[in-house]
PDB file of N, CA and C in Angstrom:
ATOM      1  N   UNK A   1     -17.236 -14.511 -18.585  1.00  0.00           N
ATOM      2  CA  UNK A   1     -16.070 -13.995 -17.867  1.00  0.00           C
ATOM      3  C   UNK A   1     -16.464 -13.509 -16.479  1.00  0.00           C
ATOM      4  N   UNK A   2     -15.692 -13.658 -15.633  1.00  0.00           N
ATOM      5  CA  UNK A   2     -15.509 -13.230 -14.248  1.00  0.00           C
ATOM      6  C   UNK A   2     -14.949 -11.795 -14.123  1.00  0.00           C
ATOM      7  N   UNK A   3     -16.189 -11.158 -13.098  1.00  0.00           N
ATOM      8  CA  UNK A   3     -15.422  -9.834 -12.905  1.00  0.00           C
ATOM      9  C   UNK A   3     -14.944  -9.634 -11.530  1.00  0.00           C
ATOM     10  N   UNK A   4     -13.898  -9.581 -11.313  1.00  0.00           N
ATOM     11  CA  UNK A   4     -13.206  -9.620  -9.607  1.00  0.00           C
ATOM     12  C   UNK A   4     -13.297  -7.811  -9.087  1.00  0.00           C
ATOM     13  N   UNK A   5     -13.928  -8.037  -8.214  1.00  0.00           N
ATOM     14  CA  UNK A   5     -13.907  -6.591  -7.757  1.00  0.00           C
ATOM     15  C   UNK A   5     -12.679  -6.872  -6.449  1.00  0.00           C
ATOM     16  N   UNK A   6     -12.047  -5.879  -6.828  1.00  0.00           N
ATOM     17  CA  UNK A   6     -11.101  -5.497  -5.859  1.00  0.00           C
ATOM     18  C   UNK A   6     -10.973  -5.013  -4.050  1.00  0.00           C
ATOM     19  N   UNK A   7     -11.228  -5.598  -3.457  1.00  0.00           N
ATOM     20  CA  UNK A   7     -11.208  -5.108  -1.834  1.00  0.00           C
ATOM     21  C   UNK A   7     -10.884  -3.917  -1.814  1.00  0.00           C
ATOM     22  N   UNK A   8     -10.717  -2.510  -1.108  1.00  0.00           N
ATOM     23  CA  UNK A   8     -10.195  -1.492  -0.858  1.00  0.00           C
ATOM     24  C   UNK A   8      -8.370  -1.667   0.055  1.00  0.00           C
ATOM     25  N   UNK A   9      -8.923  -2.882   0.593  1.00  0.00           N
ATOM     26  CA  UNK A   9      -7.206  -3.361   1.685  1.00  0.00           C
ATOM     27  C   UNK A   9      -6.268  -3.879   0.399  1.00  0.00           C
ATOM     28  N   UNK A  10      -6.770  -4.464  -0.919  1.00  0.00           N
ATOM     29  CA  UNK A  10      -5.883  -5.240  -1.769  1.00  0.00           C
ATOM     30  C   UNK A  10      -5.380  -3.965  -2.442  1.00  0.00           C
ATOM     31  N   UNK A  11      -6.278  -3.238  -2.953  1.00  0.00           N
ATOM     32  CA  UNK A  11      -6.063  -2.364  -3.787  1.00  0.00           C
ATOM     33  C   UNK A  11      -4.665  -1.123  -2.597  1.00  0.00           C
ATOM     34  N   UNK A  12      -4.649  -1.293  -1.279  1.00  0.00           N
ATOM     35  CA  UNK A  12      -3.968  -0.500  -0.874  1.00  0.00           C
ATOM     36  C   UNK A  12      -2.830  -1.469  -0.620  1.00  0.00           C
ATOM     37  N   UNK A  13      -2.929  -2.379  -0.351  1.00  0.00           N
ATOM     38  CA  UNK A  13      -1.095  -3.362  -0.587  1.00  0.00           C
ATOM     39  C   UNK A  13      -0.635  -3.103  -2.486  1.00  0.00           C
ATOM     40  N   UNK A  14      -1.373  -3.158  -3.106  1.00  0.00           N
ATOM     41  CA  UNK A  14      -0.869  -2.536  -4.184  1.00  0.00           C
ATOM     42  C   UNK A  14      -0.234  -1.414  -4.390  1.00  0.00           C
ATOM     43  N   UNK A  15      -0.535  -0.508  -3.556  1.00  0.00           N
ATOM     44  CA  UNK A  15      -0.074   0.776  -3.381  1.00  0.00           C
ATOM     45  C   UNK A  15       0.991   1.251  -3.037  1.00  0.00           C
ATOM     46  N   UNK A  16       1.472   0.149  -2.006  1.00  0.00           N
ATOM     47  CA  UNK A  16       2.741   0.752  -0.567  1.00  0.00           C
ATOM     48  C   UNK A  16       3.374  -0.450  -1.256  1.00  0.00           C
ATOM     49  N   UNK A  17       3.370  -1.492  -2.202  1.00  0.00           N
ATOM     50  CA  UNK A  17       4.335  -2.358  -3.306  1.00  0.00           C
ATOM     51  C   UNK A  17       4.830  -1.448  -4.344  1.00  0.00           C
ATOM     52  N   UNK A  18       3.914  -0.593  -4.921  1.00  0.00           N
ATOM     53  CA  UNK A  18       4.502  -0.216  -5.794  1.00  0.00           C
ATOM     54  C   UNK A  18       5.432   1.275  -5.602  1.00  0.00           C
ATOM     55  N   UNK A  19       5.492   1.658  -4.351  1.00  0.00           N
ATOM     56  CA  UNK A  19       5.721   2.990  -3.541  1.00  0.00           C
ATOM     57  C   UNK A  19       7.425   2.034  -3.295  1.00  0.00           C
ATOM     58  N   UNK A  20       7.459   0.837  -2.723  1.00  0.00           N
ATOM     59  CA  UNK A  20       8.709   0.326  -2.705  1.00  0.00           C
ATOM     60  C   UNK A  20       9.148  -0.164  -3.693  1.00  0.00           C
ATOM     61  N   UNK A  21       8.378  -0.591  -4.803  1.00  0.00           N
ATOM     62  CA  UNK A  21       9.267  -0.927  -6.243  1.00  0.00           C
ATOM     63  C   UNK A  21       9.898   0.165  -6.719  1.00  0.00           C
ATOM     64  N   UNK A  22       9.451   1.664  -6.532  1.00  0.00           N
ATOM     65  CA  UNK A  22       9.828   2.764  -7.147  1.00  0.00           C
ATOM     66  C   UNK A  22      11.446   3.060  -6.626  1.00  0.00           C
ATOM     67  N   UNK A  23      11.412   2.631  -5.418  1.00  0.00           N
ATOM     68  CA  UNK A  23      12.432   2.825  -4.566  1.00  0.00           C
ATOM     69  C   UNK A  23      12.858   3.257  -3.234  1.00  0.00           C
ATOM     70  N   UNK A  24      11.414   3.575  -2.764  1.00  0.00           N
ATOM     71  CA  UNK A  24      11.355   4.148  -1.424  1.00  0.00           C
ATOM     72  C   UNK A  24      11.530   3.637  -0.389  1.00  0.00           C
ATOM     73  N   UNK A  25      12.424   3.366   0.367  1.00  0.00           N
ATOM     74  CA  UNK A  25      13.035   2.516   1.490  1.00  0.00           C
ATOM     75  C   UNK A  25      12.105   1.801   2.586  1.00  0.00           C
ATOM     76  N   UNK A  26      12.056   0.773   2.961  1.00  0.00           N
ATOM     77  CA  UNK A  26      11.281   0.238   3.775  1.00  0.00           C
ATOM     78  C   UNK A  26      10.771   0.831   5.328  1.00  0.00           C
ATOM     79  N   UNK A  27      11.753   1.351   6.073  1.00  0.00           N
ATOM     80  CA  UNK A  27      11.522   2.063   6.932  1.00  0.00           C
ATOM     81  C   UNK A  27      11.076   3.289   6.583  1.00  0.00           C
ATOM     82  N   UNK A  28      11.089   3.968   5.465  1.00  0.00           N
ATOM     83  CA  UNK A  28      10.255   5.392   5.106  1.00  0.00           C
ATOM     84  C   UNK A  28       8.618   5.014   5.177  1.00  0.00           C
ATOM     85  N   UNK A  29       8.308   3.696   4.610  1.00  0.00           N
ATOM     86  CA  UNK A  29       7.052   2.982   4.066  1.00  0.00           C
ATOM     87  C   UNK A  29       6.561   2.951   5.721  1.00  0.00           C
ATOM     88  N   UNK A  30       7.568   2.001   6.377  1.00  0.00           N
ATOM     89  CA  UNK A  30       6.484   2.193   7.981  1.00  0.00           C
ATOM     90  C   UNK A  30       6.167   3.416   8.739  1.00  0.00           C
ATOM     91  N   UNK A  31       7.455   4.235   8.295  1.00  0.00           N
ATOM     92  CA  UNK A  31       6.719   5.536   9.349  1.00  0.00           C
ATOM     93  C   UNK A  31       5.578   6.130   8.573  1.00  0.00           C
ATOM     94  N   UNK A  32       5.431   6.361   7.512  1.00  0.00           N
ATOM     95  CA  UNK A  32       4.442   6.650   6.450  1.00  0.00           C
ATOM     96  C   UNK A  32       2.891   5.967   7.151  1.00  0.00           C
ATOM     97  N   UNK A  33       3.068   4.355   7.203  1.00  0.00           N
ATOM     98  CA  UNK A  33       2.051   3.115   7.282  1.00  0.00           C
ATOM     99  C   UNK A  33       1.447   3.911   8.839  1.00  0.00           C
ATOM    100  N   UNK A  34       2.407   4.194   9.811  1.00  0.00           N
ATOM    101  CA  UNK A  34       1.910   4.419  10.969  1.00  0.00           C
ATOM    102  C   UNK A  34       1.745   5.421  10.989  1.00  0.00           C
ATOM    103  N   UNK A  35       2.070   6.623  10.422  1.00  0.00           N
ATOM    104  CA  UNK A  35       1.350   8.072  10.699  1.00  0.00           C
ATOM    105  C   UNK A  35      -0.127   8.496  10.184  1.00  0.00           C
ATOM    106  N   UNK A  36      -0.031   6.812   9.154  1.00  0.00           N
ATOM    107  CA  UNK A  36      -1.871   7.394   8.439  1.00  0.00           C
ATOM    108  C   UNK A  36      -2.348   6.634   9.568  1.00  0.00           C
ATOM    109  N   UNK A  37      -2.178   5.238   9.814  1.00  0.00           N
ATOM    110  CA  UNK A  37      -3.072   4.564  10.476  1.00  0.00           C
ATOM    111  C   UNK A  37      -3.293   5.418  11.655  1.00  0.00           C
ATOM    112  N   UNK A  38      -2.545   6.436  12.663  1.00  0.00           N
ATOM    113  CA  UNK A  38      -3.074   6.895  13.799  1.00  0.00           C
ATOM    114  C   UNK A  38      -4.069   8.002  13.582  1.00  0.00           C
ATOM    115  N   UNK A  39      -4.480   8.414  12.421  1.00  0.00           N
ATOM    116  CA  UNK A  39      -5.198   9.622  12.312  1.00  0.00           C
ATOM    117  C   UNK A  39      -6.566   9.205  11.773  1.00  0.00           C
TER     118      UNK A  39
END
């Protein structure tokens, strides 16, 4: 068997998918996306 190790970037699109499956609006997700990325 194959063991797939996970990227840290895959494992975080998993994250902000399942943050909008829950229900959290798309424009909440970008201001969110851009207030981490500037810090």
């Amino acid at each position: 068997m194959k063991t797939h190790m996970k990227r840290p970037r895959e494992s975080g699109k998993l994250g902000w998918i399942f943050l909008w499956l829950i229900g959290i609006p798309i424009p909440v997700l970008l201001v969110l996306f851009l207030l981490r990325g500037c810090t």
